[in-house]
Protein backbone atom coordinates (compact mmCIF):
# COMPACT_ATOMS: atom_id res chain seq x y z
CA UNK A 1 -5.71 11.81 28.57
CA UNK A 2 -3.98 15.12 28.37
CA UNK A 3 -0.84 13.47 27.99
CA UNK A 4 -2.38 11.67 24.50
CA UNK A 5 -3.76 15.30 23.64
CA UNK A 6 -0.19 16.79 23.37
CA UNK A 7 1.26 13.27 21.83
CA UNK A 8 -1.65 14.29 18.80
CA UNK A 9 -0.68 17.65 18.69
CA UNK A 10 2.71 17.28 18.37
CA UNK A 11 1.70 14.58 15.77
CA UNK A 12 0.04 17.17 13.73
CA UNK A 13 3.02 19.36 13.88
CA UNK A 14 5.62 16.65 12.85
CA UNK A 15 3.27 15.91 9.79
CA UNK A 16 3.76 19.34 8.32
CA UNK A 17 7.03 19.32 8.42
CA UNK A 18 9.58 17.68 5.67
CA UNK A 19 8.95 14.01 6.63
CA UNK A 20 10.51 13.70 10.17
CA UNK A 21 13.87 15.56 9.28
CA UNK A 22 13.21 18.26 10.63
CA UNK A 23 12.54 16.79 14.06
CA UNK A 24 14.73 18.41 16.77
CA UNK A 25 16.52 16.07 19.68
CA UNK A 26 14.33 17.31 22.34
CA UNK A 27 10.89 16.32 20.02
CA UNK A 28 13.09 12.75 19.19
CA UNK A 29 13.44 12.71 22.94
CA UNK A 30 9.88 13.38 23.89
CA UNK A 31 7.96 12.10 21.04
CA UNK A 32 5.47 9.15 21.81
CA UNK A 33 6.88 6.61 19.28
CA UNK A 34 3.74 4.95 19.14
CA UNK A 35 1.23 8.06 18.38
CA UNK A 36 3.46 8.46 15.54
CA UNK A 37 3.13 4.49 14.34
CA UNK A 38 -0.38 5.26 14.71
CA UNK A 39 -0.88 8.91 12.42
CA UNK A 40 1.77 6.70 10.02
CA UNK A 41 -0.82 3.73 9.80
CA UNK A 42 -3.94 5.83 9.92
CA UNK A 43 -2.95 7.99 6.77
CA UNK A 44 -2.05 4.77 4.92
CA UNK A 45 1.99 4.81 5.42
CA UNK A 46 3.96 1.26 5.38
CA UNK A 47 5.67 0.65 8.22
CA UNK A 48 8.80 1.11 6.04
CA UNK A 49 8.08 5.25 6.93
CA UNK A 50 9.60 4.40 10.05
CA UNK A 51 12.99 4.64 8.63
CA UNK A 52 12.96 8.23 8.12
CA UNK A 53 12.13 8.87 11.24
CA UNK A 54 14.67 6.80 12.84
CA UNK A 55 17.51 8.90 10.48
CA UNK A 56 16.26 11.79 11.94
CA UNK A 57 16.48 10.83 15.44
CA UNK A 58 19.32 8.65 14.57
CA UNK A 59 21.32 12.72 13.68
CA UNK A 60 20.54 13.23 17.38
CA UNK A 61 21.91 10.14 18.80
CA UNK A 62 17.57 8.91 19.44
CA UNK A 63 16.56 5.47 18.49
CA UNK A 64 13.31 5.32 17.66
CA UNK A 65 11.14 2.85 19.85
CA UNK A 66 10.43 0.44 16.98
CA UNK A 67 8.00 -2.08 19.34
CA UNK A 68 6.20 1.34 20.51
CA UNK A 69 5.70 2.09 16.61
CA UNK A 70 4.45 -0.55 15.22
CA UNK A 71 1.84 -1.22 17.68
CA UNK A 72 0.59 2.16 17.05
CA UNK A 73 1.50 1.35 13.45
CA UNK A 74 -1.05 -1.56 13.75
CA UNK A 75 -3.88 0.64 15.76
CA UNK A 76 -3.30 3.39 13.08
CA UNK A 77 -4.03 0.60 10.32
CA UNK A 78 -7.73 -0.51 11.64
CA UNK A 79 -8.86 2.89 11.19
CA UNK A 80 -7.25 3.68 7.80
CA UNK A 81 -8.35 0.60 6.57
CA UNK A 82 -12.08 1.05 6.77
CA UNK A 83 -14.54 1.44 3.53
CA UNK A 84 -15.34 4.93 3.98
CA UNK A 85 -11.65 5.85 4.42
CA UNK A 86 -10.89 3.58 1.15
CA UNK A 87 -13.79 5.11 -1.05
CA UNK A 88 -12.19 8.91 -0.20
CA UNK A 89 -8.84 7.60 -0.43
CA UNK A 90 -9.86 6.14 -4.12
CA UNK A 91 -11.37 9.25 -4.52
CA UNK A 92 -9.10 11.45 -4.15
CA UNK A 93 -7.02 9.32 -6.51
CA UNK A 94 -4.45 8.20 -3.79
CA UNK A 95 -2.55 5.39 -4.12
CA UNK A 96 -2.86 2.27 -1.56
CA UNK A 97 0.05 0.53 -0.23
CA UNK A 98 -1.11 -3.18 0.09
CA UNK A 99 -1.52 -2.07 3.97
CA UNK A 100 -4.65 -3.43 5.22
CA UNK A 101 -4.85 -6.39 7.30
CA UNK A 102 -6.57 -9.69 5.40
CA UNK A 103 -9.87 -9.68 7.74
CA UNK A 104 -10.21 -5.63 6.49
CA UNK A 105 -9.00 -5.32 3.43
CA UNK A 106 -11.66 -6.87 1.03
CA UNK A 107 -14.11 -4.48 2.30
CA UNK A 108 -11.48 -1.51 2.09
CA UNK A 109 -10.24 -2.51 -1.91
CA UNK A 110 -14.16 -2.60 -2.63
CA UNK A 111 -14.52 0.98 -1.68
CA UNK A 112 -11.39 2.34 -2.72
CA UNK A 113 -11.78 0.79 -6.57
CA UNK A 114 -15.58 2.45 -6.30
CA UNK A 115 -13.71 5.63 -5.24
CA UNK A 116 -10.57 5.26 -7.61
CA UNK A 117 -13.47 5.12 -10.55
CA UNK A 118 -14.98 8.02 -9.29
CA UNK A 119 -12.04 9.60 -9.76
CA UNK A 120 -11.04 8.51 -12.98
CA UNK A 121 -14.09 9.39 -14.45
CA UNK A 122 -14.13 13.25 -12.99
CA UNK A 123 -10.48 12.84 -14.64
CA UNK A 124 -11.21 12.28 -18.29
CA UNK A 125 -13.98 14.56 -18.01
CA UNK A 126 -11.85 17.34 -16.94
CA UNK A 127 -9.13 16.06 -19.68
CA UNK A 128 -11.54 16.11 -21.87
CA UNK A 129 -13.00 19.58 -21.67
CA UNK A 130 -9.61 20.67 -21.32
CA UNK A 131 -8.64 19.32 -24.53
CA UNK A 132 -11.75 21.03 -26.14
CA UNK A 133 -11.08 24.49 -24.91
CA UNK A 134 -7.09 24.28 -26.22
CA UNK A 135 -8.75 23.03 -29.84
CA UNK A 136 -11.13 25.74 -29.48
CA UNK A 137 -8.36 28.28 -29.05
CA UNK A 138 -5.95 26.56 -31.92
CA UNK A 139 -8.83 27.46 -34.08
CA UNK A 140 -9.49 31.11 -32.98
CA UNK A 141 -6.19 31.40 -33.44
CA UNK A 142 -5.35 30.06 -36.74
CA UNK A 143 -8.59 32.24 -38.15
CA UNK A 144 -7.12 35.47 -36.69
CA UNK A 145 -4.19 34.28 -38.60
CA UNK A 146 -6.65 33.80 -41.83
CA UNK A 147 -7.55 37.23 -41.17
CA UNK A 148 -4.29 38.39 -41.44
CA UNK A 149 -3.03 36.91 -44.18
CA UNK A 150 -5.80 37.88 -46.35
CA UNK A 151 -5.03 41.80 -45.98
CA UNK A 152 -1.16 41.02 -46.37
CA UNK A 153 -2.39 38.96 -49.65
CA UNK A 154 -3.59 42.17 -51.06
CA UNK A 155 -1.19 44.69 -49.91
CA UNK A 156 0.73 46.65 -52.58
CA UNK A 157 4.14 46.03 -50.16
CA UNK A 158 3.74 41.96 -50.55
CA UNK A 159 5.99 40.61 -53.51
CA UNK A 160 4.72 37.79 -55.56
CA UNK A 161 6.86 35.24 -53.97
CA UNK A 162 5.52 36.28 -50.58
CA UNK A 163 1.61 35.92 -52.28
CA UNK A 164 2.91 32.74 -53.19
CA UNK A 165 3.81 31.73 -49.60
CA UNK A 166 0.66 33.36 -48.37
CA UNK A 167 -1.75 31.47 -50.56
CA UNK A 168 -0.03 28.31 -49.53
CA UNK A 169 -0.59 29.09 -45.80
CA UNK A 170 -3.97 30.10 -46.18
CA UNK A 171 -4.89 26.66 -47.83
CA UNK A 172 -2.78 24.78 -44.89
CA UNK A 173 -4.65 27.01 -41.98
CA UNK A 174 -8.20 26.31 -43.93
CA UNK A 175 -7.49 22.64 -43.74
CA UNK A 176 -6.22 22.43 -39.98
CA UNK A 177 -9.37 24.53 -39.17
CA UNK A 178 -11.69 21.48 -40.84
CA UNK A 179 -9.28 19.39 -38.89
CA UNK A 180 -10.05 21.05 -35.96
CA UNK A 181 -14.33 21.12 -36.72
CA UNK A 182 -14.13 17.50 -36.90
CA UNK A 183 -11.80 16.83 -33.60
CA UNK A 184 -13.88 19.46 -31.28
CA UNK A 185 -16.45 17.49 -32.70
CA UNK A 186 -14.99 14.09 -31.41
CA UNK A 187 -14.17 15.71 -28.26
CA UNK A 188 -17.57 17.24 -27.41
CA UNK A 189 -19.61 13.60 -28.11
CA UNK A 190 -16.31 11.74 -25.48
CA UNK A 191 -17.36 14.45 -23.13
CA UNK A 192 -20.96 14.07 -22.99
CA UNK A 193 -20.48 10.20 -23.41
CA UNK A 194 -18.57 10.67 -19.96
CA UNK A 195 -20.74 13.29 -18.41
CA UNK A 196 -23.74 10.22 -18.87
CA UNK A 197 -21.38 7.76 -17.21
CA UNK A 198 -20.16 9.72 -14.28
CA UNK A 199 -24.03 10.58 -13.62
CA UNK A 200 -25.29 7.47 -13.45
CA UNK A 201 -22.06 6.22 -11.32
CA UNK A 202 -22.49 9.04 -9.21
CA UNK A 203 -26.12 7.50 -8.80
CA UNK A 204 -25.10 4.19 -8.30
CA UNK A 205 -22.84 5.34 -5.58
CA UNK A 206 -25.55 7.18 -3.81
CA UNK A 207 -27.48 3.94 -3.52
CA UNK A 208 -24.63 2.41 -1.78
CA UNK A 209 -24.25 5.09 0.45
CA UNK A 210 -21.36 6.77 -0.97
């Protein structure tokens, strides 16, 4: 048991480091090949993830135990690939890797697309109020600039060709601001068009225990 402890622990170290590259000959040499098949397969990894660690080792003349991996690989994979896992994993807007076994994954892809539209929807609505607050500042912006141009209109030191110039921006910034009314506009409806869906998904989910 303590021997598993210090496998996970070392586990947990390796994982915060630059892939495996970092891994020194005496952690190739010690390193239970199959804890680390089985933190691979529980975060979601391909077995293909193996191959950096074998490079690694590989630097300090280590093989890596490839049987060893991939049954803890395979271990790693049944707890991964379990709907709670997939919903957060969806969630959280993670990619999966086609990893699951066939007897779990329908279950798993069920959650993780509930999840993945979860997140997509908590996506546009940030995108969304995002773009509103950037319109919102074009605007402030462009009538500061209104502001502006309206005192340098009527200054004795502005020549008529720079009136000229002036009048001709203040007509272009009136008509981007009425531009800007109308797409703020747009943008506030899409948001609270959103905020109503994600509520009532976010409902939805609660029912089903998300």
């Amino acid at each position: 048991m303590k021997s598993k402890i210090l496998n996970l622990v070392l586990v947990a170290v390796l994982a915060g480091l630059s892939g495996c590259a970092s891994m020194s000959a005496d952690e190739c040499l010690t390193v239970d090949w199959a804890t680390i098949g089985f933190e691979d397969g529980s975060r979601g990894y391909t077995a293909d993830r193996l191959g950096s660690h074998r490079k690694a080792c590989a630097k300090h003349g280590v093989a890596a135990d490839l049987a060893a991996y991939q049954r803890g690989h395979a271990q790693g994979l049944e707890s991964f690939c379990q709907p709670g896992r997939g919903f957060n994993h969806g969630a959280n807007g993670a990619r999966y890797n086609g990893v699951c076994p066939a007897h779990l994954e329908p279950e798993f892809l069920e959650a993780f697309n509930a999840g993945a539209k979860l997140h997509s929807l908590r996506s546009s609505l940030a995108t969304a109020t995002s773009l509103i607050h950037s319109k919102e500042a074009e605007k402030e912006d462009a009538e500061a600039r209104i502001v502006t141009a309206q005192f340098e209109l009527i200054s004795d030191e502005t020549t008529s060709e720079q009136r000229v110039q002036l009048l001709i921006e203040l007509k272009e910034l009136a008509q981007r601001i009425g531009e800007l009314d109308a797409e703020i506009e747009q943008l506030v409806a899409d948001r609270a068009r959103i905020e109503q869906e994600l509520q009532y998904y976010e409902s939805t989910l609660t029912a089903y225990g998300y």
